[in-house]
C-alpha atoms as a PDB file:
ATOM      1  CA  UNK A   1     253.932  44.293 107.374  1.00  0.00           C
ATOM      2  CA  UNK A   2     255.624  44.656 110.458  1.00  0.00           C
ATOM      3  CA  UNK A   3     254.258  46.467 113.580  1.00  0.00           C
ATOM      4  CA  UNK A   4     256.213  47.806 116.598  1.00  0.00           C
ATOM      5  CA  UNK A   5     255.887  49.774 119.790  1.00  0.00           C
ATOM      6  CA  UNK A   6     257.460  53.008 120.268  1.00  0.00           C
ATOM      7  CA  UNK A   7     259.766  52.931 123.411  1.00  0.00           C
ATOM      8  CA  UNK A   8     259.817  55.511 125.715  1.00  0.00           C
ATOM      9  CA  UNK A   9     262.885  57.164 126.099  1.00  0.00           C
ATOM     10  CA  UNK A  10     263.539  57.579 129.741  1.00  0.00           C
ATOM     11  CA  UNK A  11     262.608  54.029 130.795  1.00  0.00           C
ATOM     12  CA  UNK A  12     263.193  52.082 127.074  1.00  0.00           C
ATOM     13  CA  UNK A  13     259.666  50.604 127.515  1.00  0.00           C
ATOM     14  CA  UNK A  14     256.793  50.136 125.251  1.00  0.00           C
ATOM     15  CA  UNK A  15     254.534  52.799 125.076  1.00  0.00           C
ATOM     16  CA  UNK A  16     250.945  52.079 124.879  1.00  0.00           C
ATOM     17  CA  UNK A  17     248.853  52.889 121.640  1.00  0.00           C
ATOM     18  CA  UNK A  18     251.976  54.487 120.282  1.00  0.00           C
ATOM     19  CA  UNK A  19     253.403  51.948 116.774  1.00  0.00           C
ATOM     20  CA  UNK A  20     255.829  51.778 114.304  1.00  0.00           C
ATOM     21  CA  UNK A  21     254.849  50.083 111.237  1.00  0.00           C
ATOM     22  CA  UNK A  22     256.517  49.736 108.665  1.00  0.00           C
ATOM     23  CA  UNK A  23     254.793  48.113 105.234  1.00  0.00           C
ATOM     24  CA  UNK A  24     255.446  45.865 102.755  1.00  0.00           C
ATOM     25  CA  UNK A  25     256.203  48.421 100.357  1.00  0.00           C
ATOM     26  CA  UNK A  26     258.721  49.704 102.786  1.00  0.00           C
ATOM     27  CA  UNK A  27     256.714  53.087 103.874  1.00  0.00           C
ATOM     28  CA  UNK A  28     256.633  53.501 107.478  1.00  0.00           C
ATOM     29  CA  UNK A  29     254.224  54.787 109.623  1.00  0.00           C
ATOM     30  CA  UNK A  30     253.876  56.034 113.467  1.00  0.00           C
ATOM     31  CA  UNK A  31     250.292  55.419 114.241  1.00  0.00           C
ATOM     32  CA  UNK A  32     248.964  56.902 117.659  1.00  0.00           C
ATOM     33  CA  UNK A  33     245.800  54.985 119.463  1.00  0.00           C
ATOM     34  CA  UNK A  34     243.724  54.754 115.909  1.00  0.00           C
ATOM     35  CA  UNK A  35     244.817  57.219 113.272  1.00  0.00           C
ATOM     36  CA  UNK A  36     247.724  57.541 111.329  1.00  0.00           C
ATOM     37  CA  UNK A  37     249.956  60.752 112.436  1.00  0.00           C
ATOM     38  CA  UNK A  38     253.317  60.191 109.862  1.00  0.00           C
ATOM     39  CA  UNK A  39     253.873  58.373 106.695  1.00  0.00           C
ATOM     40  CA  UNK A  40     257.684  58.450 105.684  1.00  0.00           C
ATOM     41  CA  UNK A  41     257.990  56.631 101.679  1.00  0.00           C
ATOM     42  CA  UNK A  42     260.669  57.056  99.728  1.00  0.00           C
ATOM     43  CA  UNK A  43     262.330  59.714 101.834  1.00  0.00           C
ATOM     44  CA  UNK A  44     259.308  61.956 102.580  1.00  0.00           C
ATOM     45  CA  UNK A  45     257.509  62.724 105.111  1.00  0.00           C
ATOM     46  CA  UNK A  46     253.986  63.120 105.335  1.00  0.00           C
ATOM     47  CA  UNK A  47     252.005  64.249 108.197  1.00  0.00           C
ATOM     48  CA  UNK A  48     247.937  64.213 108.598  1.00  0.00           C
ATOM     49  CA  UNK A  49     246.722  67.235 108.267  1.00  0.00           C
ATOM     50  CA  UNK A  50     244.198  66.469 111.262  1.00  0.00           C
ATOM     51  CA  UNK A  51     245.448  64.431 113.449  1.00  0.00           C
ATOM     52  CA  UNK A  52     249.179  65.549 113.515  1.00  0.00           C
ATOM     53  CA  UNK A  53     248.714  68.011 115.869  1.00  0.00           C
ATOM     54  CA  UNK A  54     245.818  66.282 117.501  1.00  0.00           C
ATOM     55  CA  UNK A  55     247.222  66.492 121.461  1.00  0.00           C
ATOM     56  CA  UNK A  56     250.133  67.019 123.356  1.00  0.00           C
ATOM     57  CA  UNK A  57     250.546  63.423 123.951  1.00  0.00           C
ATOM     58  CA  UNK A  58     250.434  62.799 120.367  1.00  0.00           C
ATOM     59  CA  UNK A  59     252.368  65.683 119.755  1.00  0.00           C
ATOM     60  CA  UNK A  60     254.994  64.273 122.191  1.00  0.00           C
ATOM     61  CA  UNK A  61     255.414  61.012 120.232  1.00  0.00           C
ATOM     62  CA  UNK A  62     255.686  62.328 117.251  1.00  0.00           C
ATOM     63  CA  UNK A  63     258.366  64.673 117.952  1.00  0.00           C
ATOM     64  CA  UNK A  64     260.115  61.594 119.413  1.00  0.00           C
ATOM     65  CA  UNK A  65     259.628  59.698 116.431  1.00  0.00           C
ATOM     66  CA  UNK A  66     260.534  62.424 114.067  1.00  0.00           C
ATOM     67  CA  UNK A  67     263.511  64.086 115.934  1.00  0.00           C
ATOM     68  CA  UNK A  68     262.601  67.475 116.077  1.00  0.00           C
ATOM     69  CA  UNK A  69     260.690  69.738 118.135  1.00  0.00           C
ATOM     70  CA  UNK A  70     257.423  71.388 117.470  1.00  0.00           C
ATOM     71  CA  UNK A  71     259.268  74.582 116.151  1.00  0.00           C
ATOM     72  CA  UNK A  72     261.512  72.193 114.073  1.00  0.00           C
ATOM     73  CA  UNK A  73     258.464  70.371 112.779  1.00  0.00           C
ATOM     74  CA  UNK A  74     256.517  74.119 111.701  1.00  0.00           C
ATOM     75  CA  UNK A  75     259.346  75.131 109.919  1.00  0.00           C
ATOM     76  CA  UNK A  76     259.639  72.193 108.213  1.00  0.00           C
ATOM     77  CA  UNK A  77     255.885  72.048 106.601  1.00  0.00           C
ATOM     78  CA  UNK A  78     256.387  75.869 106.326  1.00  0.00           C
ATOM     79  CA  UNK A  79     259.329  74.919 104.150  1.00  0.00           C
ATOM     80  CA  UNK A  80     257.407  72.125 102.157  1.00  0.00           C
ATOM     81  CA  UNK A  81     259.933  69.725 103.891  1.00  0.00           C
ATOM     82  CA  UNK A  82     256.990  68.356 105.379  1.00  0.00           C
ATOM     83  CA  UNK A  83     254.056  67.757 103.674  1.00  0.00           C
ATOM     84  CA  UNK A  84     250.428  67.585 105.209  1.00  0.00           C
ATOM     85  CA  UNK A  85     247.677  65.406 103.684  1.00  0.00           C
ATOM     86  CA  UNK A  86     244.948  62.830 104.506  1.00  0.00           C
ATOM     87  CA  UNK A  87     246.398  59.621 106.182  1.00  0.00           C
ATOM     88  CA  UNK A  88     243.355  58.451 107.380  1.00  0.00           C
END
């Protein structure tokens, strides 16, 4: 398992609480402060149904790590691009 730090984008530094991990298996995962937000395996992506949406902040990150924006991201699970589900 390998864990990570997001980087911010305007200054290229480590953001705190925000990871990258990527597994064994090779499913990766951005995790924000304690709970699981996106699981990407096998070239899905899963979101938590909860916590995906949990805060801006989060919500911020997560759109960084997924390249797209919000409205990108709510057609996408409208779509069944996305899917949601329990992470945590």
């Amino acid at each position: 398992m390998k864990v990570t730090p997001m980087l911010s984008e305007r200054s290229g530094k480590a953001l705190p609480n925000q990871l990258v991990i990527t597994g064994d298996d090779g499913a990766e995962y951005f995790q924000s402060y304690k709970s699981i937000i996106v699981k990407k395996e096998n070239g899905k992506v899963y979101l938590d149904e909860y916590y995906y949406n949990y805060s801006i902040t989060t919500s911020r990150y997560r759109n960084q790590y997924l390249g797209c924006t919000t409205k990108e991201l709510k057609d996408r699970i409208k779509s069944g691009e996305y899917t949601l589900t329990n992470l945590n």
